[in-house]
C-alpha atoms as a PDB file:
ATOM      1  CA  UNK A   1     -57.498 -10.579   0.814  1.00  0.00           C
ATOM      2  CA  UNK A   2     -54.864 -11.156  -1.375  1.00  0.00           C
ATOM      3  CA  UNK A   3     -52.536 -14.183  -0.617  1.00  0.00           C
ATOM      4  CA  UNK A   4     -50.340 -14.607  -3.806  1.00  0.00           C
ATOM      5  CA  UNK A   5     -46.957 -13.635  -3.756  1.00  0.00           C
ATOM      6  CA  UNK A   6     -46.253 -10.417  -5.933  1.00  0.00           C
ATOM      7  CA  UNK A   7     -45.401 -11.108  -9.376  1.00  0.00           C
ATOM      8  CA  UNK A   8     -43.641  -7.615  -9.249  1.00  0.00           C
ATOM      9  CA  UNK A   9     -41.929  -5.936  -7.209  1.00  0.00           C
ATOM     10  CA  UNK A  10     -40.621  -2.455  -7.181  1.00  0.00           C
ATOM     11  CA  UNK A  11     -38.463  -0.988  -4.534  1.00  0.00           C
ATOM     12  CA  UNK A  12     -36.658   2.135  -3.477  1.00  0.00           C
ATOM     13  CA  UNK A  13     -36.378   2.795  -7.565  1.00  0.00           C
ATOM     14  CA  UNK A  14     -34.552   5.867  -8.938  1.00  0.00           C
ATOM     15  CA  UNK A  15     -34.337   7.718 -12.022  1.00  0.00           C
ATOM     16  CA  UNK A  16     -31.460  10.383 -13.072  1.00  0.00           C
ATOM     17  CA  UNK A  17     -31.412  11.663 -16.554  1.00  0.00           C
ATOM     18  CA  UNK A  18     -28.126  13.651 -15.944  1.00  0.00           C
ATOM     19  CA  UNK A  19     -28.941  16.475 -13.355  1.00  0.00           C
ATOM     20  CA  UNK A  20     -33.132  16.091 -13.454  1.00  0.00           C
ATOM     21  CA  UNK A  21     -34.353  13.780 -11.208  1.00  0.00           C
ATOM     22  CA  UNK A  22     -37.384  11.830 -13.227  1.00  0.00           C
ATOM     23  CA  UNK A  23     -38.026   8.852 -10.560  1.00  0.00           C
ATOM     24  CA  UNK A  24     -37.724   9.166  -7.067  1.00  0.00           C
ATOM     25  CA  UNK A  25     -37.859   6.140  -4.339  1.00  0.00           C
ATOM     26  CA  UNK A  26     -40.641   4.381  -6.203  1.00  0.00           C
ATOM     27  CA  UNK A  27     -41.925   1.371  -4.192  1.00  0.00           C
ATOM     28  CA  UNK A  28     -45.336  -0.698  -5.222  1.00  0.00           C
ATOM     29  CA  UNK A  29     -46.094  -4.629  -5.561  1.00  0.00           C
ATOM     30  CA  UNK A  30     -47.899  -6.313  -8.682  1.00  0.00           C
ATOM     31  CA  UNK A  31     -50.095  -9.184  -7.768  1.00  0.00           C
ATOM     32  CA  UNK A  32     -52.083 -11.712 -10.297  1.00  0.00           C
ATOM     33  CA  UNK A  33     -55.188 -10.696 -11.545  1.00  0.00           C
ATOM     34  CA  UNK A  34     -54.688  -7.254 -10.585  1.00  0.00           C
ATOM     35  CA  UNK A  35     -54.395  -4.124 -12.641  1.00  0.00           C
ATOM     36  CA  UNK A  36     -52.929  -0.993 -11.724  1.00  0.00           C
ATOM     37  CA  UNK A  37     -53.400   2.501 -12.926  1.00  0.00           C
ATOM     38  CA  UNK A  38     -50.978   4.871 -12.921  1.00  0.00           C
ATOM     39  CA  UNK A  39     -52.411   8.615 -13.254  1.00  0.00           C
ATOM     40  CA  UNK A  40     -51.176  12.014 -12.993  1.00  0.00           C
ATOM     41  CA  UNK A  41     -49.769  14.881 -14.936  1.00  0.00           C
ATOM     42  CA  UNK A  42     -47.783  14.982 -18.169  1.00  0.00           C
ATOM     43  CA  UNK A  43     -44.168  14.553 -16.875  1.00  0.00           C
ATOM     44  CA  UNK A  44     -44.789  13.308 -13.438  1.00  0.00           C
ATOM     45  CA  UNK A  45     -42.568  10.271 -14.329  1.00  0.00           C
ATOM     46  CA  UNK A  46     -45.563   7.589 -15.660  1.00  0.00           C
ATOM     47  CA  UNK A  47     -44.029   6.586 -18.622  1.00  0.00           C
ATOM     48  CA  UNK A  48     -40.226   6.354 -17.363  1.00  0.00           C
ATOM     49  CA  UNK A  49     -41.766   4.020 -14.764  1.00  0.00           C
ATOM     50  CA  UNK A  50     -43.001   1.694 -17.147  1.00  0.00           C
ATOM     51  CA  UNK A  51     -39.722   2.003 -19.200  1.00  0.00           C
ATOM     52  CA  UNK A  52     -37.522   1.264 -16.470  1.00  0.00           C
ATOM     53  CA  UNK A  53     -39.568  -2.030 -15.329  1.00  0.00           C
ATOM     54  CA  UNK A  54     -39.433  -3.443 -18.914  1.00  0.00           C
ATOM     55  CA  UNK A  55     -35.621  -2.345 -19.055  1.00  0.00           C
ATOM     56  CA  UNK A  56     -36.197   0.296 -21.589  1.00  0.00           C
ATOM     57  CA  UNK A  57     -34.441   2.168 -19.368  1.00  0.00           C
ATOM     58  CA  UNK A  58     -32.230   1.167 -17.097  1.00  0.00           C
ATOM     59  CA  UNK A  59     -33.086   2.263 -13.752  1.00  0.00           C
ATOM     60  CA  UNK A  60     -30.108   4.740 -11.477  1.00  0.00           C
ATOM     61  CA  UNK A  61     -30.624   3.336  -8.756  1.00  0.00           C
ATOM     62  CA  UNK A  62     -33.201   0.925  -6.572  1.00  0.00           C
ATOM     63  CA  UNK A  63     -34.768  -3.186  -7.426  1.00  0.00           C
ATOM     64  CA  UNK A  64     -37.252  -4.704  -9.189  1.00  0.00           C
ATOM     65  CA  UNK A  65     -38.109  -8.478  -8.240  1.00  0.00           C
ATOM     66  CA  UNK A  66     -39.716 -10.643 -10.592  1.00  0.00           C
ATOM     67  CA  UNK A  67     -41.205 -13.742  -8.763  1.00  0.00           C
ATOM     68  CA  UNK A  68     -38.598 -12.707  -6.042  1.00  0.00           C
ATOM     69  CA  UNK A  69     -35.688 -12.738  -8.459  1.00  0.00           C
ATOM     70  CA  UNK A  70     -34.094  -9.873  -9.378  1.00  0.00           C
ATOM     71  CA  UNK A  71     -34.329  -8.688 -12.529  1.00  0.00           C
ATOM     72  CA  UNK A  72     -30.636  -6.574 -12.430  1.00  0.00           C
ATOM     73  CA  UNK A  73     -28.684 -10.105 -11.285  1.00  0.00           C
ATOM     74  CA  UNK A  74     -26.159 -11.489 -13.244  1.00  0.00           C
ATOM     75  CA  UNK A  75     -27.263 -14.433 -15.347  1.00  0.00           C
ATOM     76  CA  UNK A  76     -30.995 -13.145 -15.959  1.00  0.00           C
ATOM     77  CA  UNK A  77     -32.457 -13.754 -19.342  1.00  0.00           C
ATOM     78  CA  UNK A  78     -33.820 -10.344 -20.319  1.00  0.00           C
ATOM     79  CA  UNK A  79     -35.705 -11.536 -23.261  1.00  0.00           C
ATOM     80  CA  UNK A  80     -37.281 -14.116 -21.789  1.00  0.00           C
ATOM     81  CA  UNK A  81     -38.142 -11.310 -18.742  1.00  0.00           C
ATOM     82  CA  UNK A  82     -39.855  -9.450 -21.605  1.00  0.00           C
ATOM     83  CA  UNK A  83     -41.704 -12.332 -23.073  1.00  0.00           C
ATOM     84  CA  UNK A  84     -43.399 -12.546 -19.391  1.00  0.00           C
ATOM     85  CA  UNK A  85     -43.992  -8.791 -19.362  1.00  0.00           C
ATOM     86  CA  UNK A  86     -45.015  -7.274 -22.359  1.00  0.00           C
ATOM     87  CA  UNK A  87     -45.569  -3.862 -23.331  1.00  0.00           C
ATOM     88  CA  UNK A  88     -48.299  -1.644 -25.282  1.00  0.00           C
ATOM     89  CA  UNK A  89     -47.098   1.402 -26.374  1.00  0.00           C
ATOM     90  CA  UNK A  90     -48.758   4.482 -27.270  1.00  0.00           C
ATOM     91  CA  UNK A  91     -47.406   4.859 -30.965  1.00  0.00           C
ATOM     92  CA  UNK A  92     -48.245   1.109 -31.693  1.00  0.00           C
ATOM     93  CA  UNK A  93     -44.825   0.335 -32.600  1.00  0.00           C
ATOM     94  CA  UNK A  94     -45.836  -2.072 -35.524  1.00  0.00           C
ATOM     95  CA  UNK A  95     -44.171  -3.289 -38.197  1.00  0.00           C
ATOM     96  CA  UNK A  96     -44.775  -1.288 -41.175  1.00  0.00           C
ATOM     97  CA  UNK A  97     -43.168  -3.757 -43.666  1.00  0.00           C
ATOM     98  CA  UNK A  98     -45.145  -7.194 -42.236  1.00  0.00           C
ATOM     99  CA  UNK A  99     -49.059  -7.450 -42.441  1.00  0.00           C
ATOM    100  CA  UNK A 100     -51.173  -7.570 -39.439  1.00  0.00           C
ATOM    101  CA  UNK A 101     -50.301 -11.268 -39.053  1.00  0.00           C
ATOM    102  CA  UNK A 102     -46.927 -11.519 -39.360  1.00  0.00           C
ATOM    103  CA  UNK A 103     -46.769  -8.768 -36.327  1.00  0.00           C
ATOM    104  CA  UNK A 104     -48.609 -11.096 -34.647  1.00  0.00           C
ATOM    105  CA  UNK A 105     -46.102 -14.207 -35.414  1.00  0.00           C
ATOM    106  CA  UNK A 106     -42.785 -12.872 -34.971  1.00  0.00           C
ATOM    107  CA  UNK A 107     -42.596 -12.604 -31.410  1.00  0.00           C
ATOM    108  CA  UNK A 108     -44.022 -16.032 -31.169  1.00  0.00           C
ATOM    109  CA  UNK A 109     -41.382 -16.983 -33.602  1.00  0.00           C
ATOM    110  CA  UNK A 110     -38.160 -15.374 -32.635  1.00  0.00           C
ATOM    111  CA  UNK A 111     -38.358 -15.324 -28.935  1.00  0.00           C
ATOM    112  CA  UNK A 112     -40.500 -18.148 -27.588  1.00  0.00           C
ATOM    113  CA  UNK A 113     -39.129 -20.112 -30.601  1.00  0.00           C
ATOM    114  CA  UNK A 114     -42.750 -21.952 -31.795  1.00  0.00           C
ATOM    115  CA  UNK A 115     -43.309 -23.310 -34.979  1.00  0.00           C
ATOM    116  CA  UNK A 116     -45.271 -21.566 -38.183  1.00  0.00           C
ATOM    117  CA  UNK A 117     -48.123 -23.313 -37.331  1.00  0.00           C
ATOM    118  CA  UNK A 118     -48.316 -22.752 -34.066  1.00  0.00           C
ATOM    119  CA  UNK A 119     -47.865 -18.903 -33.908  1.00  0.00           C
ATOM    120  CA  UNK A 120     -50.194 -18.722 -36.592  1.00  0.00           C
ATOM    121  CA  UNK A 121     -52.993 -20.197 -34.311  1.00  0.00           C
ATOM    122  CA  UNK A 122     -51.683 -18.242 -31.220  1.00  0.00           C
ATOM    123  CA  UNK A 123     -51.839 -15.118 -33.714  1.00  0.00           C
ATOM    124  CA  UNK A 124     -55.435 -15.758 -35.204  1.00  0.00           C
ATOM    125  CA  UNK A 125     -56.494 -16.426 -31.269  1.00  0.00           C
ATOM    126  CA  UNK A 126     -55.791 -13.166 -30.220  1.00  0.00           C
ATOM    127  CA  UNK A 127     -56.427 -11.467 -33.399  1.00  0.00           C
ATOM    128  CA  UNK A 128     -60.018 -12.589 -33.176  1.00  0.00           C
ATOM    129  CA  UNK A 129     -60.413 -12.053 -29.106  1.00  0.00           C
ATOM    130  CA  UNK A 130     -59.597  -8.381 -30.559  1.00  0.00           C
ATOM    131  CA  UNK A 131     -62.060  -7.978 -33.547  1.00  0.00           C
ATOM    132  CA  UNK A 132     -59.058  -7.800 -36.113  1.00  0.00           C
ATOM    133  CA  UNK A 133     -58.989 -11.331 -37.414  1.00  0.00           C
ATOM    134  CA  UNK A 134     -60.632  -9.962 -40.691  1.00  0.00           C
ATOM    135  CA  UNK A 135     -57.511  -7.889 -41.398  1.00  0.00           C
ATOM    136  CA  UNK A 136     -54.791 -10.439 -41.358  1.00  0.00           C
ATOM    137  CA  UNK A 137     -53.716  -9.786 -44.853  1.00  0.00           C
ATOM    138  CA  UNK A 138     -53.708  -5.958 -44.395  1.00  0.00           C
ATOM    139  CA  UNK A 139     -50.422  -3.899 -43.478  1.00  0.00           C
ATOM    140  CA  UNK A 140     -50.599  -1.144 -40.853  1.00  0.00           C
ATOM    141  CA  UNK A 141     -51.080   1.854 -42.500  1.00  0.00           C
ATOM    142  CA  UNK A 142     -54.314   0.249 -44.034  1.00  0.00           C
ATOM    143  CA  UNK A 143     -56.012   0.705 -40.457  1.00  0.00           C
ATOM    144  CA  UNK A 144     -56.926   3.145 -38.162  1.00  0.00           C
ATOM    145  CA  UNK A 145     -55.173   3.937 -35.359  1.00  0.00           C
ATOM    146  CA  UNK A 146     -57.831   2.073 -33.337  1.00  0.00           C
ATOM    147  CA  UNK A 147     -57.371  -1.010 -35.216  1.00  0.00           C
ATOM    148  CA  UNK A 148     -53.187  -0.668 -34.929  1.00  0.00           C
ATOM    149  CA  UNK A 149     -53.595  -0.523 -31.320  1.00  0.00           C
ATOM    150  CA  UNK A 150     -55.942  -3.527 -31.062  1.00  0.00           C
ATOM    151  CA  UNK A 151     -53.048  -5.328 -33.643  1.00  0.00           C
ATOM    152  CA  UNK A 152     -50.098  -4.085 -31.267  1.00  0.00           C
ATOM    153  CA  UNK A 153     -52.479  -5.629 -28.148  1.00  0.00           C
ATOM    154  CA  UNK A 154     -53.271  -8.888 -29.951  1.00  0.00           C
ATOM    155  CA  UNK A 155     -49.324  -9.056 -30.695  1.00  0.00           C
ATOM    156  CA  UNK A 156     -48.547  -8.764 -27.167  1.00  0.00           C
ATOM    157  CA  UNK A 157     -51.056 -10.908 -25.858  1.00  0.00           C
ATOM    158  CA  UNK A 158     -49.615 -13.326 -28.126  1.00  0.00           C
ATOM    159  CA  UNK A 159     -46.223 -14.022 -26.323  1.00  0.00           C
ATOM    160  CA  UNK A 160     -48.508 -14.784 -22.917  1.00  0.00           C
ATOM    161  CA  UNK A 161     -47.126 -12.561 -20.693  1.00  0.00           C
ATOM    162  CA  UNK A 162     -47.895 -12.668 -17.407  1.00  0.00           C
ATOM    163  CA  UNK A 163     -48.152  -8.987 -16.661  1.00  0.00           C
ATOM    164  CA  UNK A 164     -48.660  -6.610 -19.616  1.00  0.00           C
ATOM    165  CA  UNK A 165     -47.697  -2.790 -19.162  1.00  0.00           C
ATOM    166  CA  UNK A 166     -49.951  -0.217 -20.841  1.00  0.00           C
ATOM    167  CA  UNK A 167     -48.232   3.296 -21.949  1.00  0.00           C
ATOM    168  CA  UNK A 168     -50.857   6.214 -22.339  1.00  0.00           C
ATOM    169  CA  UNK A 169     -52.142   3.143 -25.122  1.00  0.00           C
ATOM    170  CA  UNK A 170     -55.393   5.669 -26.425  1.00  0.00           C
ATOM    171  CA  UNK A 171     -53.364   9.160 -26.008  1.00  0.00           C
ATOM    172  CA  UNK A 172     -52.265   8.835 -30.135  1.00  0.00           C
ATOM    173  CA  UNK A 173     -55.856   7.794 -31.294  1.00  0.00           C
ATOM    174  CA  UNK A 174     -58.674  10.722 -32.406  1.00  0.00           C
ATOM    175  CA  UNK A 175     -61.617  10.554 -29.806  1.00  0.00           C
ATOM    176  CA  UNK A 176     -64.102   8.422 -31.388  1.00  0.00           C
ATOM    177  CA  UNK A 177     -61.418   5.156 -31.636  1.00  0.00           C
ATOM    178  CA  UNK A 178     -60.458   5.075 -27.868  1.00  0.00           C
ATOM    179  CA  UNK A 179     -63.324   3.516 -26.782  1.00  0.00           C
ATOM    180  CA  UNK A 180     -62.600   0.801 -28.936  1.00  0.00           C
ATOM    181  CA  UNK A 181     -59.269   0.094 -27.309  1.00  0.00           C
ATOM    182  CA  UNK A 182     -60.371   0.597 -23.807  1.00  0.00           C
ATOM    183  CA  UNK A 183     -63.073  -1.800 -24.655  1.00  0.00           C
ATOM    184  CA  UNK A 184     -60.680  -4.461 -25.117  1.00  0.00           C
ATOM    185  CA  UNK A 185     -58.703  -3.562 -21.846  1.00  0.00           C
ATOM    186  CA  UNK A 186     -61.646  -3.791 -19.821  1.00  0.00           C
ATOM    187  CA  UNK A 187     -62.162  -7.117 -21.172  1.00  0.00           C
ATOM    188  CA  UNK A 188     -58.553  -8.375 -20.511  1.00  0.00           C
ATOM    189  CA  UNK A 189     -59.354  -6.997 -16.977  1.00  0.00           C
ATOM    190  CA  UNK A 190     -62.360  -9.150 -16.414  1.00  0.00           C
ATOM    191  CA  UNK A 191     -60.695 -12.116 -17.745  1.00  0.00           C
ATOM    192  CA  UNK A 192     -58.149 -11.574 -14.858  1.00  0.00           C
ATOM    193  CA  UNK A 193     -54.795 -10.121 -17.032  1.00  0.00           C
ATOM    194  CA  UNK A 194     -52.592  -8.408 -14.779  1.00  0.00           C
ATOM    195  CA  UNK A 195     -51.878  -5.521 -15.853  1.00  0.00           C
ATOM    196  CA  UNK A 196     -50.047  -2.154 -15.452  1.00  0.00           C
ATOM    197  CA  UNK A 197     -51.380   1.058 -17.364  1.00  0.00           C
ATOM    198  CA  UNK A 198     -50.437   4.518 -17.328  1.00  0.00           C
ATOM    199  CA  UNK A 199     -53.817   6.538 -18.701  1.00  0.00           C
ATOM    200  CA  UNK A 200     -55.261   9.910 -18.960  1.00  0.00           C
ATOM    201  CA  UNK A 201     -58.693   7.821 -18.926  1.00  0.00           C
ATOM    202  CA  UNK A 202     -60.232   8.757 -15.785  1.00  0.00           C
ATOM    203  CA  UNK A 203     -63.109   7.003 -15.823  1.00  0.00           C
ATOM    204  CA  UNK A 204     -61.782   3.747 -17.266  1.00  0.00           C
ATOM    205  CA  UNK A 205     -59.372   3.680 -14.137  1.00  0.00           C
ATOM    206  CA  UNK A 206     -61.871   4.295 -11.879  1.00  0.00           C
ATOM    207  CA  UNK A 207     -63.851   1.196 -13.195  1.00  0.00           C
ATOM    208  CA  UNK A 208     -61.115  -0.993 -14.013  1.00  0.00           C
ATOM    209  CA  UNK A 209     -58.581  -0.850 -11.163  1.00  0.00           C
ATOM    210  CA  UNK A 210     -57.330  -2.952  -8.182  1.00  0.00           C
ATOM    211  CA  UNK A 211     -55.429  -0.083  -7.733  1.00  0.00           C
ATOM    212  CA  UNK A 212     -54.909   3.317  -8.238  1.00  0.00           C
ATOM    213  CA  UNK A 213     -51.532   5.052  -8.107  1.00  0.00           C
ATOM    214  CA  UNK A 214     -50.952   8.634  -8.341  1.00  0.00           C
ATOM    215  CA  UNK A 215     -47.739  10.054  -9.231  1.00  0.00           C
ATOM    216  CA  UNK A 216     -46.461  13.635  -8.815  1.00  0.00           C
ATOM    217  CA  UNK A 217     -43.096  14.878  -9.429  1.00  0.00           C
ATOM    218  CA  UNK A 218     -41.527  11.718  -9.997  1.00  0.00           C
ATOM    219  CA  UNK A 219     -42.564  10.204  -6.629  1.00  0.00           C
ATOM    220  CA  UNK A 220     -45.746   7.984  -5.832  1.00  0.00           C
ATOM    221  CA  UNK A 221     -47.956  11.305  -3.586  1.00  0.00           C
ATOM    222  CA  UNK A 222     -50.708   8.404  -3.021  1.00  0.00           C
ATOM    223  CA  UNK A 223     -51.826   5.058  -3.576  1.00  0.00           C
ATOM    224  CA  UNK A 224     -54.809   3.195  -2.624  1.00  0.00           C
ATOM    225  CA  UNK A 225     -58.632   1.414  -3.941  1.00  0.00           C
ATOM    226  CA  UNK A 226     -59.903   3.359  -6.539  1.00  0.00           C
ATOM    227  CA  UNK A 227     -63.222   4.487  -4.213  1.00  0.00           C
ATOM    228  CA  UNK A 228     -60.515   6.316  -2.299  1.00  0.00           C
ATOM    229  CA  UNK A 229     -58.395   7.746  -4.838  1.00  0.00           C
ATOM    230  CA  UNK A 230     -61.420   9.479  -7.053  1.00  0.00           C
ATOM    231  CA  UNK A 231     -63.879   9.811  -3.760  1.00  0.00           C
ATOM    232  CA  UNK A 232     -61.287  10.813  -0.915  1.00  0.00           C
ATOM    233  CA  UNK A 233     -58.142  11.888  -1.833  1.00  0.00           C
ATOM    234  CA  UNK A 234     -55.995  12.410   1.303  1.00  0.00           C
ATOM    235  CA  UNK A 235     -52.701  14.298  -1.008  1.00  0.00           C
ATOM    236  CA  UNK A 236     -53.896  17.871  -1.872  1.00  0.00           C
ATOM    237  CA  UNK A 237     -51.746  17.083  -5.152  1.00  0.00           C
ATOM    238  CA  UNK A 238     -54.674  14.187  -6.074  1.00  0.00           C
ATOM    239  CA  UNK A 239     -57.264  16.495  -4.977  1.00  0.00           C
ATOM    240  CA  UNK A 240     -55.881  19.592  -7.223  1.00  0.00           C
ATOM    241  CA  UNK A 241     -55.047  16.789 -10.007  1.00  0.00           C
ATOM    242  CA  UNK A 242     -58.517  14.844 -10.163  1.00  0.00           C
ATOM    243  CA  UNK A 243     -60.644  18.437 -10.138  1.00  0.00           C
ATOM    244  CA  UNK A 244     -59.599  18.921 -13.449  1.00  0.00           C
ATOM    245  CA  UNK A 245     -61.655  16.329 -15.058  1.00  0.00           C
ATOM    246  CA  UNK A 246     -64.342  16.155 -12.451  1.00  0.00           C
ATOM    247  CA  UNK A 247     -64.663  19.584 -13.197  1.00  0.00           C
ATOM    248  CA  UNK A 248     -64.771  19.887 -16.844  1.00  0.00           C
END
């Protein structure tokens, strides 16, 4: 039983880009130490989700409520809003220009405002929790997409958010690098990170999650443990969804 208050809270959220509808009435709560999943098809609104809670996108209609506070109020400090909930994307999003380090540091730097020293050691921390402290000196396109990724996760774990979103984060890697990243999100998860992550990784969500949410269409068709998601689907859309990798 779960008696924290939500960290997160989405409600009655709405996306319009022009006539299509992308997000429709999109209600779920975040808690510590949990971590979500968000599956379904290509297009079923995953990523626009996670856009619109890190203000990416700015939502049409509908609230979000960090620690009760509401995220669209006048007055609210969006970067520091980010700095508490970071984001992995799935194209890494590094900077080319810096090395693998100074990715690392200039979050640390420019936002929460620490010293040289300081975000170095933060850096190097979660460099090495991710196996990449040996490539400090090296720039991006030195490493495999594998190795980006764990950079881009180190860098966000760096600002110490307290809930870090996940989009599709192995869908740009070749096969044989993805376990390497989910390897380091499962270990985040055991730690006790909460965390949000869209995925195509079936069996990773089934192992990992609190929670399992299953979008179709833009809309949430059913939420619930992960036993009951991937064992006994109640939405005919899950069901039709979840056969196609159980099958294969």
């Amino acid at each position: 039983m779960v008696t924290d208050a939500p960290i997160l809270k989405v409600q009655h959220l709405s996306k319009r880009f022009g006539d299509h509808q992308v997000l429709q009435d999109i209600d779920f709560e975040t808690y510590p130490r949990n971590v979500i999943c968000i599956i379904g098809a290509s297009g079923s609104g995953k990523s626009t989700l996670l856009r619109c809670i890190n203000l990416l996108e700015t939502p049409t209609s509908g609230e979000i409520l960090f620690h009760n506070g509401s995220i669209f109020s006048g007055g609210f400090n969006l970067s520091t809003y980010r700095a508490h909930v970071g984001m992995v994307f799935q194209s890494f999003n590094l900077f080319h220009n810096m090395t693998v380090l100074q990715n690392c540091m200039v979050g640390t730097r420019k936002v929460l405002k620490k010293n040289k020293e300081e975000a170095h050691d933060v850096a190097i921390k979660y460099l090495t929790k991710v196996g990449m402290a040996p490539y400090i000196n090296a720039k991006p396109a030195q490493l495999s997409g594998g190795q980006q990724q764990r950079v881009a996760i180190a860098r966000a774990l760096a600002m110490e958010p307290e809930i870090l979103l996940f989009d599709e984060p192995t869908s740009a890697l070749d096969p044989q690098m993805v376990g390497e990243v989910l390897e380091v999100m499962r270990s985040l998860a055991q730690e006790g990170l909460t965390m949000i992550i869209v995925t195509h990784e079936m069996a990773f969500a089934k192992d990992v999650s609190s929670r399992v949410i299953f979008m179709d269409q833009g809309v949430i068709a059913e939420e619930g443990s992960p036993s009951q998601i991937f064992e006994n689907p109640e939405n005919e859309r899950t069901k039709e969804f979840l056969s196609r990798f159980i099958n294969r």
